[in-house]
Protein backbone atom coordinates (compact mmCIF):
# COMPACT_ATOMS: atom_id res chain seq x y z
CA UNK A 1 156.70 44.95 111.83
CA UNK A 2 156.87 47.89 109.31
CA UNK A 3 153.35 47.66 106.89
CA UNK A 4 152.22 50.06 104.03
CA UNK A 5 148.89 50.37 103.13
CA UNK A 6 147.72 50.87 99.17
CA UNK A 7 145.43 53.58 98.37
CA UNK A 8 143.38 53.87 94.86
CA UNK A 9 140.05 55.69 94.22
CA UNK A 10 137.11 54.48 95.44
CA UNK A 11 138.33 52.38 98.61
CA UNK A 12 137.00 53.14 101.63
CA UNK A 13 138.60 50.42 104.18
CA UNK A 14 141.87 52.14 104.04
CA UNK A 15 141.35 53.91 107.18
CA UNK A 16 139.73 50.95 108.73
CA UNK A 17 142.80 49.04 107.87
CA UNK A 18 145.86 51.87 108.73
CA UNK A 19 144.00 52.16 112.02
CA UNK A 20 144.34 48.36 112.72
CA UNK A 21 147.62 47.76 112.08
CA UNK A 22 148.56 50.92 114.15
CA UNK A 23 146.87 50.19 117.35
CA UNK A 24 147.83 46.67 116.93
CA UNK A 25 151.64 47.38 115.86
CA UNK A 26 151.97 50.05 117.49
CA UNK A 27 153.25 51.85 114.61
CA UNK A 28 151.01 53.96 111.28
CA UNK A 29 151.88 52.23 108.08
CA UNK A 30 152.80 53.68 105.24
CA UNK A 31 150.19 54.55 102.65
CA UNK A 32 150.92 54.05 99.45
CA UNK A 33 149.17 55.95 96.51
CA UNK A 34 148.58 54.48 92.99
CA UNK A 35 150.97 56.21 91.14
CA UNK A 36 154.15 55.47 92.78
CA UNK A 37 156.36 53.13 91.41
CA UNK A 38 158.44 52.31 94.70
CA UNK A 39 157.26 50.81 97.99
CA UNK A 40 159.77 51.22 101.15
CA UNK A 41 161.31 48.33 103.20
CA UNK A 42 158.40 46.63 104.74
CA UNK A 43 157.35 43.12 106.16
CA UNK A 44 153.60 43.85 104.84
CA UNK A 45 151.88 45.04 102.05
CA UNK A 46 147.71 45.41 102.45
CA UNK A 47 145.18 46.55 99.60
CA UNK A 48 142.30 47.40 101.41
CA UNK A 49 138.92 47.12 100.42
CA UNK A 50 136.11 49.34 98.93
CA UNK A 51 135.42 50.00 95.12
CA UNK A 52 138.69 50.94 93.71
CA UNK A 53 137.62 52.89 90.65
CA UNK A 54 133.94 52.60 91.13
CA UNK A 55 134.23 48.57 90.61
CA UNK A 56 133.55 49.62 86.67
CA UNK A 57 135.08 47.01 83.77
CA UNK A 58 135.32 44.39 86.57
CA UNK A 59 136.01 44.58 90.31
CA UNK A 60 139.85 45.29 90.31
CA UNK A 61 140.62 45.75 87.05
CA UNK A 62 141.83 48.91 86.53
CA UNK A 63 143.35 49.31 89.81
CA UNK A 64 145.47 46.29 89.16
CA UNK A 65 147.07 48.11 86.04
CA UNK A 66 148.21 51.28 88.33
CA UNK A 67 151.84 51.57 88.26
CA UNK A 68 151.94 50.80 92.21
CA UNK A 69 150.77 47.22 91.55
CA UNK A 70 153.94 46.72 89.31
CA UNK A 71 156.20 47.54 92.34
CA UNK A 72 153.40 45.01 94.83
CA UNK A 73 154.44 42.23 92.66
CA UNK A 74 157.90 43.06 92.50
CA UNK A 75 157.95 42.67 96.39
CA UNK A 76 155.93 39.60 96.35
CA UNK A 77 158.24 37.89 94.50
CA UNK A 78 160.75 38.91 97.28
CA UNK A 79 158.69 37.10 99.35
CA UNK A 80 157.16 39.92 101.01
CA UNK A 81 153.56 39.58 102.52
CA UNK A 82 151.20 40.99 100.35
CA UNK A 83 147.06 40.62 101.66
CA UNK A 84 144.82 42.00 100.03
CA UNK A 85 140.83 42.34 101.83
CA UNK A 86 137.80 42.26 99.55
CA UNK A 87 138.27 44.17 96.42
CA UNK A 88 142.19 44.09 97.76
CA UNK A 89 141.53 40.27 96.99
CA UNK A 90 139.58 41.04 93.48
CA UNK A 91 142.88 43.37 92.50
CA UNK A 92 145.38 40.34 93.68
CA UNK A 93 143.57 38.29 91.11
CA UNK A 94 143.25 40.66 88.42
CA UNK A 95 147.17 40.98 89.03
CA UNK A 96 147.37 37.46 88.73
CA UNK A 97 148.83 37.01 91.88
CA UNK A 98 146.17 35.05 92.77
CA UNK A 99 144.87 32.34 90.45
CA UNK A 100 141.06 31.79 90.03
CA UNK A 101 138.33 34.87 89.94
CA UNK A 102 135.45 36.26 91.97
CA UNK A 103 132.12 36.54 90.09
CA UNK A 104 128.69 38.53 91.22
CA UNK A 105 127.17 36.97 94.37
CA UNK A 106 124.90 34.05 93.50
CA UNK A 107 122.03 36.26 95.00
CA UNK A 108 122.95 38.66 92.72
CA UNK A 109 122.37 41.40 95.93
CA UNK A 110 125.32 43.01 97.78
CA UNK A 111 125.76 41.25 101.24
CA UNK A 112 126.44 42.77 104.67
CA UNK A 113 126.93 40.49 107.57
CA UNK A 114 128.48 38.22 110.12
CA UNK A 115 130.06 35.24 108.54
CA UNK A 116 131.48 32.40 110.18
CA UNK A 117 134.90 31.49 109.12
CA UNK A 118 136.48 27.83 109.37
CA UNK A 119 140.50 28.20 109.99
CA UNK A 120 141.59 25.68 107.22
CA UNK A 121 144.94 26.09 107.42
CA UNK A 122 146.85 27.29 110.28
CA UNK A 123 149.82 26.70 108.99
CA UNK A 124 150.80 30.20 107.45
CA UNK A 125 152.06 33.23 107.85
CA UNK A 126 148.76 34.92 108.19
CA UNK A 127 147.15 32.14 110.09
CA UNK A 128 149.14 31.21 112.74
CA UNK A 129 147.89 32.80 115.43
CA UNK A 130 144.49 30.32 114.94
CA UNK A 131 144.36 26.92 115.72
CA UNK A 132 143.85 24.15 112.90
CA UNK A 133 139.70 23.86 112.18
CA UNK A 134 139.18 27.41 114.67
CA UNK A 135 135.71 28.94 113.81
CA UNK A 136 136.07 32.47 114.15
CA UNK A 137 133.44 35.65 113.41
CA UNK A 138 134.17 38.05 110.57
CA UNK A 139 132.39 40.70 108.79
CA UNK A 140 131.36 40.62 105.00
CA UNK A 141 130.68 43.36 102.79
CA UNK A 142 130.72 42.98 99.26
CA UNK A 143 128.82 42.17 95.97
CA UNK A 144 130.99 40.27 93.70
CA UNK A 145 132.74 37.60 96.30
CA UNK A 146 131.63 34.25 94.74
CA UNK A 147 135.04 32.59 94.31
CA UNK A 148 135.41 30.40 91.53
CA UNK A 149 138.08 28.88 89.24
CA UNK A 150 138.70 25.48 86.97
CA UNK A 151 138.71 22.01 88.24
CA UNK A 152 142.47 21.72 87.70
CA UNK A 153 143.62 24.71 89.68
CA UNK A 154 140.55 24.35 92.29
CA UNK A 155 142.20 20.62 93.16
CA UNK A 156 145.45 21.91 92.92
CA UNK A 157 144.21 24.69 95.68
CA UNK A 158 143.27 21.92 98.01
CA UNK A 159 145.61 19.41 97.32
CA UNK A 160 148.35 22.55 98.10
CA UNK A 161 146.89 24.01 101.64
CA UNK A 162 146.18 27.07 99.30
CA UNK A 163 142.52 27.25 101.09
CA UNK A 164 143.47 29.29 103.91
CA UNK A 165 140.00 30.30 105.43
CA UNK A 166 136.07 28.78 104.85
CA UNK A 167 132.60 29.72 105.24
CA UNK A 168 131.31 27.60 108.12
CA UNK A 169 128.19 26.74 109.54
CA UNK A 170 126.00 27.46 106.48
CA UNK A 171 127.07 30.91 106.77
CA UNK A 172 128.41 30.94 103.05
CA UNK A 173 127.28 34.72 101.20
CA UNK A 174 128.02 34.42 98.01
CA UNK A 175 127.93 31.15 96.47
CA UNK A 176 131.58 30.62 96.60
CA UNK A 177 132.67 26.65 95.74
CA UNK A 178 133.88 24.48 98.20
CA UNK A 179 133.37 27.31 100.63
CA UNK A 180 136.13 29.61 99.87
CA UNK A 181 136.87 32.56 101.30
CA UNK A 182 140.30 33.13 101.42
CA UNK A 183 143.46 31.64 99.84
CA UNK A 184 147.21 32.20 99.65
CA UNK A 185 149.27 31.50 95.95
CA UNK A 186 152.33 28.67 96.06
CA UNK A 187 154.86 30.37 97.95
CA UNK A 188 152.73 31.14 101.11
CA UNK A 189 153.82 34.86 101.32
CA UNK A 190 150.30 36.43 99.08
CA UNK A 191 146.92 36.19 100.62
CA UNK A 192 143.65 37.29 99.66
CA UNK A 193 140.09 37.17 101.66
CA UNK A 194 136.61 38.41 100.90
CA UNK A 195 135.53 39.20 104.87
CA UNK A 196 137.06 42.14 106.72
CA UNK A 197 138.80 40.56 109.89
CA UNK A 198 140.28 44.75 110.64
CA UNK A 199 136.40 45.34 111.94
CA UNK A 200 136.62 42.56 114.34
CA UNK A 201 140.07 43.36 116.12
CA UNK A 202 138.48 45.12 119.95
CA UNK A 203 135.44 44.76 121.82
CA UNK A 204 134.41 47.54 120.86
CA UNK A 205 133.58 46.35 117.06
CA UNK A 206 131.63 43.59 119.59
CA UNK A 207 134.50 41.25 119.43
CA UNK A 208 138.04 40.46 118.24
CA UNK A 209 138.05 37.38 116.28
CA UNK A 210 140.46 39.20 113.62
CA UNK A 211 142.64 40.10 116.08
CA UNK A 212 144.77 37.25 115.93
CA UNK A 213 145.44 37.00 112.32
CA UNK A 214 147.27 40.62 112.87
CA UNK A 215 148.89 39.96 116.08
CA UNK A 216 150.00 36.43 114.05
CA UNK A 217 151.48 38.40 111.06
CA UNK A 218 153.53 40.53 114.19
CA UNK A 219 155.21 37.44 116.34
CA UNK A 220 152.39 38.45 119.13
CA UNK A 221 150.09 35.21 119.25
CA UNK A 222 150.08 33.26 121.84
């Protein structure tokens, strides 16, 4: 599978990121800067997280007006995967590639942790190397993650299989409804998630529940 990466100012994932999906692939993706207008012939797209332009006006909203974003949404609508990983998910919905929006954590206090994630659709590109209702571990890191939107598009969400993954066990950090931490738009082909499943992917992170989703996206899953 042949993956770019996105860079902006103020990330700092991207590494974390390029280095997963080159000792998982096999191969370095291309990165990406803001200002370029073309992306190559790829399967994936990834915005990384971090605080693309010091998180000011709201998280993701300047980065989602850089020229690069135009040519992110021109692939998606080629039905190329796009995922974007904590403020890669706040610049998907600024882009309105995502619906809905992601508001200051109900604690109002930046959280750092192990989550528990519920699988709640395995049915997807980006999930199918999970089984239906899997609990996995992931890492959180972020201050704005509390996902909300209107009644209409929330039901719409889970009458669609747009959920893709939940905070389980109680675990939920920011005050996010009906759990949410992670959902895909209509076509199945754009996903964005607030925890950070490239820091779980070898033992050596102390485990490799994120693995999967990776090895998923490259025809490697079991």
């Amino acid at each position: 599978m042949k993956s770019a990466v996105i860079q902006l100012p103020g990330l700092n994932r991207d590494r974390d990121m390029i280095a997963a999906l080159t000792k998982i692939s096999g191969k370095a993706p291309h990165t990406i800067w803001q200002t370029e207008t073309e992306i190559p012939d790829v399967d994936l797209i990834v915005i990384p997280g971090g605080f693309s332009y010091g998180d000011y006006l709201r998280c993701g909203a300047i980065a989602a007006r850089m020229p690069v974003m135009a040519a992110v949404a021109e692939k998606a609508r080629k039905g190329v995967l796009v995922m974007g990983v904590c403020n890669g998910f706040q610049v998907l919905l600024e882009a309105g590639l995502l619906p809905g929006a992601l508001m200051r954590n109900a604690s109002l206090r930046f959280v750092c942790r192990e989550v528990k994630l519920e699988v709640a659709n395995a049915n997807t590109a980006f999930t199918r190397g999970y089984a239906p209702g899997q609990i996995i571990r992931c890492p959180v890191a972020h201050h704005d993650g509390n996902y909300f939107a209107d009644a209409e598009t929330l039901a719409r969400l889970e009458g669609q299989g747009q959920v893709v993954f939940r905070y389980a066990e109680g675990t939920n950090p920011n005050g996010s409804l009906d759990d949410i931490a992670g959902i895909i738009n209509e076509q199945g082909n754009v996903l964005g998630m607030m925890p950070h499943p490239e820091n779980l992917i070898e033992m050596a992170h102390g485990g490799s529940d994120g693995r999967a989703l990776f090895e998923g996206l490259l025809g490697k899953a079991a």
